[in-house]
PDB file of N, CA and C in Angstrom:
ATOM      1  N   UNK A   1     -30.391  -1.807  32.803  1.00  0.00           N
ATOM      2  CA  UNK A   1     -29.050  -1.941  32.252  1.00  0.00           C
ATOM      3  C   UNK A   1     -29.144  -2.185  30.745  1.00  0.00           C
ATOM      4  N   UNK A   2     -28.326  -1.680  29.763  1.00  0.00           N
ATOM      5  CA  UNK A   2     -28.458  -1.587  28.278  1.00  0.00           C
ATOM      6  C   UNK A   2     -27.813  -2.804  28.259  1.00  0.00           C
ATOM      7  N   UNK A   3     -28.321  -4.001  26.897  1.00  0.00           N
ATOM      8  CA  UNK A   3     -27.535  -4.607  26.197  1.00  0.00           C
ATOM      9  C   UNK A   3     -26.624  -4.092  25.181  1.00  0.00           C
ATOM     10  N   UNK A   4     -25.656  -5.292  25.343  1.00  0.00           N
ATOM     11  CA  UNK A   4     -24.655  -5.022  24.401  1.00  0.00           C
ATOM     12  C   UNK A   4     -24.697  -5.907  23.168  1.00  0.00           C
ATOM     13  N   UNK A   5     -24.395  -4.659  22.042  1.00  0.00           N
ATOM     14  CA  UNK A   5     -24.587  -5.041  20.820  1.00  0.00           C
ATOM     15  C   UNK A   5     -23.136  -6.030  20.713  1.00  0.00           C
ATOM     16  N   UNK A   6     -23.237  -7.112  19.527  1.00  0.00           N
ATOM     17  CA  UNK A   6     -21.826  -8.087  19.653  1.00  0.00           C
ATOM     18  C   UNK A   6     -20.972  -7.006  18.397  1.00  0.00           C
ATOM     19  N   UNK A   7     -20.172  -7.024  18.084  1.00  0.00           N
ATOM     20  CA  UNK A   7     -19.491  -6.704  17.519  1.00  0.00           C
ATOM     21  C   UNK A   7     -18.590  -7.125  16.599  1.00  0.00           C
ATOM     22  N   UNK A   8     -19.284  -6.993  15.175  1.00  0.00           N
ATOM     23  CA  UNK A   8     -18.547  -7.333  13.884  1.00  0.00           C
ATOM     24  C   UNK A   8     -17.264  -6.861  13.457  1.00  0.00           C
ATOM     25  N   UNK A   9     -16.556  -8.053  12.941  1.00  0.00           N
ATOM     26  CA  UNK A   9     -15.203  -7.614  12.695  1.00  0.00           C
ATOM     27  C   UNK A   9     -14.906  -8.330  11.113  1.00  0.00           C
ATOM     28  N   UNK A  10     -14.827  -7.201  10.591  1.00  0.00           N
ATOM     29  CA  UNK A  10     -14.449  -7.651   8.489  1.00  0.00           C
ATOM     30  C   UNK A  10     -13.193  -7.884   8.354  1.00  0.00           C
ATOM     31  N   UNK A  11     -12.624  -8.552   7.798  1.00  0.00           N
ATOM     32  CA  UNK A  11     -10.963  -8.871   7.146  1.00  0.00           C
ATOM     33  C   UNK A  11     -10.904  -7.963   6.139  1.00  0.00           C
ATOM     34  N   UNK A  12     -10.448  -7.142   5.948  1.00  0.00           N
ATOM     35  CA  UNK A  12     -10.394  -6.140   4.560  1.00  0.00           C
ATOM     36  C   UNK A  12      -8.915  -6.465   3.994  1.00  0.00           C
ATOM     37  N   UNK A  13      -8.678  -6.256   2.671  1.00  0.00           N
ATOM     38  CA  UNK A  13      -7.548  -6.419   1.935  1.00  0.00           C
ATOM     39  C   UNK A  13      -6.742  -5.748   2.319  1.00  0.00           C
ATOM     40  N   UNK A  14      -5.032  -5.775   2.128  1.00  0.00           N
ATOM     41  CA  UNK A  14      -4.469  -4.146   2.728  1.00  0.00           C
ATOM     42  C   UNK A  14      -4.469  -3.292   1.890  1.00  0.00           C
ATOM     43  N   UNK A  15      -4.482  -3.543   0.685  1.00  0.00           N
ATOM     44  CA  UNK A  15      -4.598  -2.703  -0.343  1.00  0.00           C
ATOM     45  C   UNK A  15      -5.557  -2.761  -0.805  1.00  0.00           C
ATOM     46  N   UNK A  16      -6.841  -2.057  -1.100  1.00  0.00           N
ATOM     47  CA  UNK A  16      -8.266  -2.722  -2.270  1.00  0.00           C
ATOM     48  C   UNK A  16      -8.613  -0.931  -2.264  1.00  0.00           C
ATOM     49  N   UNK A  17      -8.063   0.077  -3.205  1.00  0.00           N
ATOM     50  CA  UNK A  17      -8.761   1.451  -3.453  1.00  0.00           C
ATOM     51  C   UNK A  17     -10.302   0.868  -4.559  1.00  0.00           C
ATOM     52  N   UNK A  18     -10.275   0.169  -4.533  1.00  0.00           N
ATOM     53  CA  UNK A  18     -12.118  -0.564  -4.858  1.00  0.00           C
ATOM     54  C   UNK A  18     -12.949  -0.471  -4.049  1.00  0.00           C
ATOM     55  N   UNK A  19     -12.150   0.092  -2.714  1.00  0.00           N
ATOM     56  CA  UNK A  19     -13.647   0.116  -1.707  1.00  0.00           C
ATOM     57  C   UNK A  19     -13.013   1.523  -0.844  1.00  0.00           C
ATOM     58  N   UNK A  20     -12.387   2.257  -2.039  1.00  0.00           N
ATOM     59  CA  UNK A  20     -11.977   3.400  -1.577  1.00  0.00           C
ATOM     60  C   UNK A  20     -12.809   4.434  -2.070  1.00  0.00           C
ATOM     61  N   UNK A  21     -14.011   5.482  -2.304  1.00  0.00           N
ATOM     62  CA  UNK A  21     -14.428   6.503  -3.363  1.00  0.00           C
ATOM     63  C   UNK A  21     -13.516   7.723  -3.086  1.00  0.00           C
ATOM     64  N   UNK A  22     -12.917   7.627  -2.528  1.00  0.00           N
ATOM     65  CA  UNK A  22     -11.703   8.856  -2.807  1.00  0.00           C
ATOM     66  C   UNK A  22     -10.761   8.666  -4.210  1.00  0.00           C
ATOM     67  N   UNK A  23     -10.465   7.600  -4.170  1.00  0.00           N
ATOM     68  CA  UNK A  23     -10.075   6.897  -5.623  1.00  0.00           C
ATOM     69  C   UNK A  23     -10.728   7.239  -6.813  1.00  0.00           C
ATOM     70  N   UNK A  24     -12.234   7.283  -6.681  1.00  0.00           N
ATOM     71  CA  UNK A  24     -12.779   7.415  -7.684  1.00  0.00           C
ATOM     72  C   UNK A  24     -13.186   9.137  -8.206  1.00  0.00           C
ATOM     73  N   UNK A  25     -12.489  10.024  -7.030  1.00  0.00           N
ATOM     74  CA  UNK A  25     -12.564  11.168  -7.253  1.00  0.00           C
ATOM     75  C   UNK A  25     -11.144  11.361  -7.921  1.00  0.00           C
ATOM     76  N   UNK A  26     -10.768  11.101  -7.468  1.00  0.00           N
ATOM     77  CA  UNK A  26      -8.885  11.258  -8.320  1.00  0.00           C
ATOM     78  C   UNK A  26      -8.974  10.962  -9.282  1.00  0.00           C
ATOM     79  N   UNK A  27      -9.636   9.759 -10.026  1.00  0.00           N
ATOM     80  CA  UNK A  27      -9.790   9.103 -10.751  1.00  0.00           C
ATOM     81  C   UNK A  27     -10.814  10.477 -11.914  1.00  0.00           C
ATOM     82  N   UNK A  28     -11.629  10.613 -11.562  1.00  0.00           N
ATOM     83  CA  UNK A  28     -12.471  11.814 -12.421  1.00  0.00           C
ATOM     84  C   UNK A  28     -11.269  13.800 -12.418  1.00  0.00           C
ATOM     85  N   UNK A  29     -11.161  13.741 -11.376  1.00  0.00           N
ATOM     86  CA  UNK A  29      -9.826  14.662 -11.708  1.00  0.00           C
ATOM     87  C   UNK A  29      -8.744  14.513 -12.454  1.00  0.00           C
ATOM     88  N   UNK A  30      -8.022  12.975 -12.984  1.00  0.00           N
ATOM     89  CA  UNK A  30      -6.813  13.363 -13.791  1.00  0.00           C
ATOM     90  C   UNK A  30      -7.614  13.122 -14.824  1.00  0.00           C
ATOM     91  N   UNK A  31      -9.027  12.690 -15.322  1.00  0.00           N
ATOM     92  CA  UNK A  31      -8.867  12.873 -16.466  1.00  0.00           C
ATOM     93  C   UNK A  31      -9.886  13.696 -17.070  1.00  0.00           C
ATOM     94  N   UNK A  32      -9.999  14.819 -16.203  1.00  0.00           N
ATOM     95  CA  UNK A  32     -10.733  16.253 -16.611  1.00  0.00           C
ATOM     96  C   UNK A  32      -9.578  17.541 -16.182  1.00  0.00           C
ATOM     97  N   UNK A  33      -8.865  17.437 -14.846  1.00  0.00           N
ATOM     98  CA  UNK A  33      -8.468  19.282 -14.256  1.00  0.00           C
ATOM     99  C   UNK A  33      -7.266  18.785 -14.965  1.00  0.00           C
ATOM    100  N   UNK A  34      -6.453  17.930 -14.410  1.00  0.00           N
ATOM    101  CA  UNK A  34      -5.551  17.644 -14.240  1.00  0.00           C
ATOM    102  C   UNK A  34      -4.529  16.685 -15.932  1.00  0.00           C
ATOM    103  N   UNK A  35      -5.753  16.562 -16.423  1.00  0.00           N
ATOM    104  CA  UNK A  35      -5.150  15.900 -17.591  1.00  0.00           C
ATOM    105  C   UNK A  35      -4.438  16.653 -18.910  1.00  0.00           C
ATOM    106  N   UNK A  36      -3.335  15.762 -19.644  1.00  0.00           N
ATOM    107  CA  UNK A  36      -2.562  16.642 -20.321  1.00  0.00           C
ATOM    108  C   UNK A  36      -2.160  18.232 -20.136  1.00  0.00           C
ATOM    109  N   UNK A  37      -2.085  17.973 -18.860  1.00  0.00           N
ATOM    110  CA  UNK A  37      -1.244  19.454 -18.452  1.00  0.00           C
ATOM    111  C   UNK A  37       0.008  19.537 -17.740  1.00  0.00           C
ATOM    112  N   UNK A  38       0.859  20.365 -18.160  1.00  0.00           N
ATOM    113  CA  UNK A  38       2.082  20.782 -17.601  1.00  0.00           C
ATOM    114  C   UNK A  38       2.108  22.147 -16.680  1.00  0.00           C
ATOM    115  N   UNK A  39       2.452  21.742 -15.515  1.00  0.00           N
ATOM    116  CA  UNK A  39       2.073  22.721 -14.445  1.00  0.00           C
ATOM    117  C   UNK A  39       3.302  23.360 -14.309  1.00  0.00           C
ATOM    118  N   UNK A  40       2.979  24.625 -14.197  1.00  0.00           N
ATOM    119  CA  UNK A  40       4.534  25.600 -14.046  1.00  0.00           C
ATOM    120  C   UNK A  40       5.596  25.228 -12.431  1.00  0.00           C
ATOM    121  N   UNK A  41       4.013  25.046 -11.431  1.00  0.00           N
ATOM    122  CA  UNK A  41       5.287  24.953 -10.125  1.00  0.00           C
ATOM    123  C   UNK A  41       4.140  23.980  -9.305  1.00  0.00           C
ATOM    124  N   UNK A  42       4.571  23.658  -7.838  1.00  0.00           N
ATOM    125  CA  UNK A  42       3.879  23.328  -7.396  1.00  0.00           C
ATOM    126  C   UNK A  42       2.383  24.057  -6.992  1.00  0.00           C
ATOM    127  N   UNK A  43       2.207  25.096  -6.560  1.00  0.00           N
ATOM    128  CA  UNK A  43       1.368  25.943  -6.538  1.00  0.00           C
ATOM    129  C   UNK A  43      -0.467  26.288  -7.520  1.00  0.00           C
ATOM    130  N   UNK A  44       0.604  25.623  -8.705  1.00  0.00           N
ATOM    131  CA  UNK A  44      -0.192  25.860  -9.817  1.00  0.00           C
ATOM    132  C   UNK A  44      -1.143  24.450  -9.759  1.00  0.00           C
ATOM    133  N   UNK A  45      -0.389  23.415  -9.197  1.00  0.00           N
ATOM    134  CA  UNK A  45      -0.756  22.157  -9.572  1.00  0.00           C
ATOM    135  C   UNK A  45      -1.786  22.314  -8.210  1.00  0.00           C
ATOM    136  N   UNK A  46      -2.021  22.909  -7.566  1.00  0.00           N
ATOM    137  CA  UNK A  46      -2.748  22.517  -6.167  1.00  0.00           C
ATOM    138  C   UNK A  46      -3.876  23.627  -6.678  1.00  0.00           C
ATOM    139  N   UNK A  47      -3.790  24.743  -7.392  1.00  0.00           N
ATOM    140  CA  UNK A  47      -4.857  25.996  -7.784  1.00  0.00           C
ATOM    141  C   UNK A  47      -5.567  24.891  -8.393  1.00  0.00           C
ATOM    142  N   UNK A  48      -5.349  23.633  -9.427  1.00  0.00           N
ATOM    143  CA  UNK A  48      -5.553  23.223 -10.569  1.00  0.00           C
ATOM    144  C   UNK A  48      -7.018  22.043  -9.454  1.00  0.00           C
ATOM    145  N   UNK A  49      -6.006  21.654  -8.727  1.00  0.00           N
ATOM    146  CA  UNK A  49      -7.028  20.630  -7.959  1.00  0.00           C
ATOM    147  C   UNK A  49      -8.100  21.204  -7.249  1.00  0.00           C
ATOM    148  N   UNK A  50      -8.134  22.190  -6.488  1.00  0.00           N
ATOM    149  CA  UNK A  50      -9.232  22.799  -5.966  1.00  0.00           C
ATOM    150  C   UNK A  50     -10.181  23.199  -7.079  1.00  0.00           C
ATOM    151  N   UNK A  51      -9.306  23.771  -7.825  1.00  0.00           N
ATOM    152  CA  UNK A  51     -10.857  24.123  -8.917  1.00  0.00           C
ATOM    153  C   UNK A  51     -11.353  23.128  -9.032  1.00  0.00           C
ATOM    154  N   UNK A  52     -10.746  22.414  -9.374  1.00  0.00           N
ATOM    155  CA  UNK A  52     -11.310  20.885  -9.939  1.00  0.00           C
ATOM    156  C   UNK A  52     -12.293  20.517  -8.843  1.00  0.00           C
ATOM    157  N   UNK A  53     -11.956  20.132  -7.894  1.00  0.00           N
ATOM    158  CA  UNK A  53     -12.496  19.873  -6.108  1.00  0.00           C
ATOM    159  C   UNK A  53     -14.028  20.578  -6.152  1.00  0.00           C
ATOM    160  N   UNK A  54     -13.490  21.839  -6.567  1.00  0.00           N
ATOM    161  CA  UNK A  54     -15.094  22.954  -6.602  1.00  0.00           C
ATOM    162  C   UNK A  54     -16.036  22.822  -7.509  1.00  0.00           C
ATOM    163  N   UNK A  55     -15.447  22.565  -8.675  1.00  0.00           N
ATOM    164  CA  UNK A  55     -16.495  22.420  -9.820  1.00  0.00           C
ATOM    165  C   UNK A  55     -17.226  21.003  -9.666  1.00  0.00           C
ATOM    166  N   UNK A  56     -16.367  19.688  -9.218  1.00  0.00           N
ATOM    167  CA  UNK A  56     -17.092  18.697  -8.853  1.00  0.00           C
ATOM    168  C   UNK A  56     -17.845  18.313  -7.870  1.00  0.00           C
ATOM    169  N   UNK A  57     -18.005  19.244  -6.768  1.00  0.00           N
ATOM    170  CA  UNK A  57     -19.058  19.678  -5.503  1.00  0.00           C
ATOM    171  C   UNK A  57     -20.516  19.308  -6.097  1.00  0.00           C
ATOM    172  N   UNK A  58     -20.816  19.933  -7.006  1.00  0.00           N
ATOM    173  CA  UNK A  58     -21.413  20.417  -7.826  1.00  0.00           C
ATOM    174  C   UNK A  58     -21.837  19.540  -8.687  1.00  0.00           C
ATOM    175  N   UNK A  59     -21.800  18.585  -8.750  1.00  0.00           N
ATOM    176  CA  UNK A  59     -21.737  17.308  -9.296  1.00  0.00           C
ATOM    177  C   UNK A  59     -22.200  15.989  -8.538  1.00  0.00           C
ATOM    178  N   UNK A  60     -23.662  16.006  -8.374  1.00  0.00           N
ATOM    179  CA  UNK A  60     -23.534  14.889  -7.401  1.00  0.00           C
ATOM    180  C   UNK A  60     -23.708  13.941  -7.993  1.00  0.00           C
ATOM    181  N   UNK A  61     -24.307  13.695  -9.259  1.00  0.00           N
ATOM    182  CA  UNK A  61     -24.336  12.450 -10.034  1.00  0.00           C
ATOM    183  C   UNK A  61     -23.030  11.846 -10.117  1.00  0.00           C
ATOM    184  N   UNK A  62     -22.039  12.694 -10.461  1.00  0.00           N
ATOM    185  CA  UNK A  62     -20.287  11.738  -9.836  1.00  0.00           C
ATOM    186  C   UNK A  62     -19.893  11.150  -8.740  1.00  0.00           C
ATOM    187  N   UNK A  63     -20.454  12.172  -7.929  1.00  0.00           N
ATOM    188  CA  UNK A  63     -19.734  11.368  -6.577  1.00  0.00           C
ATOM    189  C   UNK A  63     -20.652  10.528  -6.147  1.00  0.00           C
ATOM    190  N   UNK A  64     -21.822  10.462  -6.375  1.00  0.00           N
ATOM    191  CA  UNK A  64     -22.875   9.650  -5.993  1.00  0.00           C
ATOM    192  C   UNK A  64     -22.251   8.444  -6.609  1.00  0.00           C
ATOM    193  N   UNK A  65     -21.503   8.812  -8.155  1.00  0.00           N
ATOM    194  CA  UNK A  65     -21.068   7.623  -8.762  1.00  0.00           C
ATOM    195  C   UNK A  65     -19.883   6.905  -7.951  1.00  0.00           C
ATOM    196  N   UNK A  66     -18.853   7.610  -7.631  1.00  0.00           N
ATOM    197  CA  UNK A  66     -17.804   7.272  -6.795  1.00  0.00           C
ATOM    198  C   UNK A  66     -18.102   6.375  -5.300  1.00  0.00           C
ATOM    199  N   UNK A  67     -19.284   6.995  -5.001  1.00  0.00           N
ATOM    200  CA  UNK A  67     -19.913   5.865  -3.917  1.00  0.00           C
ATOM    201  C   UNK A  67     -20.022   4.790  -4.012  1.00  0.00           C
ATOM    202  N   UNK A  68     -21.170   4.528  -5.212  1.00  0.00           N
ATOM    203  CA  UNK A  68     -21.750   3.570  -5.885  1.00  0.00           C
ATOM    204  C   UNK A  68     -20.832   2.263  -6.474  1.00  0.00           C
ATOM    205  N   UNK A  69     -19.603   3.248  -6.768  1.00  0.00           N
ATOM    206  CA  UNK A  69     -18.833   2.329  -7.127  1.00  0.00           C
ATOM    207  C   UNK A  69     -17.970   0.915  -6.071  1.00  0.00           C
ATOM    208  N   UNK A  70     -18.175   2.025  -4.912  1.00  0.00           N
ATOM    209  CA  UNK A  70     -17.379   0.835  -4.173  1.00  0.00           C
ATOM    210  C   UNK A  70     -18.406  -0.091  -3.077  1.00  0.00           C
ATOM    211  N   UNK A  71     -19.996   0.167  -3.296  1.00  0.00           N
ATOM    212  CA  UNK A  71     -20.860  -0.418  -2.813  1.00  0.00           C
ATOM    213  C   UNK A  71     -21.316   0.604  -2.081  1.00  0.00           C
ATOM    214  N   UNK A  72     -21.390   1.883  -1.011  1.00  0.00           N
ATOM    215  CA  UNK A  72     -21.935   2.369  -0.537  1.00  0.00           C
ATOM    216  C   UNK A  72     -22.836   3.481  -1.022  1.00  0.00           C
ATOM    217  N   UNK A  73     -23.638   4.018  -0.144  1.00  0.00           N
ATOM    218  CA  UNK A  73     -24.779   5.046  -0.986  1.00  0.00           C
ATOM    219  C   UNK A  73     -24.784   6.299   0.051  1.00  0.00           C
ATOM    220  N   UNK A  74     -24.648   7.190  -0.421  1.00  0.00           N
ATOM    221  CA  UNK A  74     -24.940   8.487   0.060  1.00  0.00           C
ATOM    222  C   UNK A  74     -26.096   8.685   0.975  1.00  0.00           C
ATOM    223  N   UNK A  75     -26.242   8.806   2.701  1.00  0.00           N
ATOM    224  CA  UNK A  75     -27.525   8.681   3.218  1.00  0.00           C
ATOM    225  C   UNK A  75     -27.843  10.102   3.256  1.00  0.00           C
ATOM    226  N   UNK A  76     -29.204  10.244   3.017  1.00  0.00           N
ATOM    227  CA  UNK A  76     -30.168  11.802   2.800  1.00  0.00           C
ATOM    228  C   UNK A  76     -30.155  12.146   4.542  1.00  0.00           C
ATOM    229  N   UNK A  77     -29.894  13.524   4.510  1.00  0.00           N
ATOM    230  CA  UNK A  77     -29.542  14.378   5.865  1.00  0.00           C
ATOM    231  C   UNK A  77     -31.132  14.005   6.680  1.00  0.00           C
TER     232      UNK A  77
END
């Protein structure tokens, strides 16, 4: 018969995007795709984010940073 592991339970803030790295991708998008620009429609504004999305793929020293930032680390496949 398997033991059972006990099970940890964290209090998290309701709000804390500090331990969000999605935050910290938004955060590098408005102020590279998305910054000082006026977008013609909605359409344009979503072309604007994917590029953005694509070119920062490509980028792992950022998002590695965006990890980093909120304490976690990227585990190797």
């Amino acid at each position: 018969m398997a033991t059972l592991k006990p099970l940890t339970v964290f209090q998290l803030p309701l709000y804390a995007p500090d331990l969000n790295p999605v935050e910290g991708i938004w955060s590098v998008l408005r102020r590279t795709t998305v910054a000082n620009r006026a977008f013609a429609d909605p359409d344009d504004l979503i072309a604007a984010v994917r590029r953005g999305l694509r070119q920062l793929q490509y980028r792992h020293d950022v998002l590695d940073g965006c990890l980093t930032s909120t304490g976690l680390r990227r585990q190797p496949p």
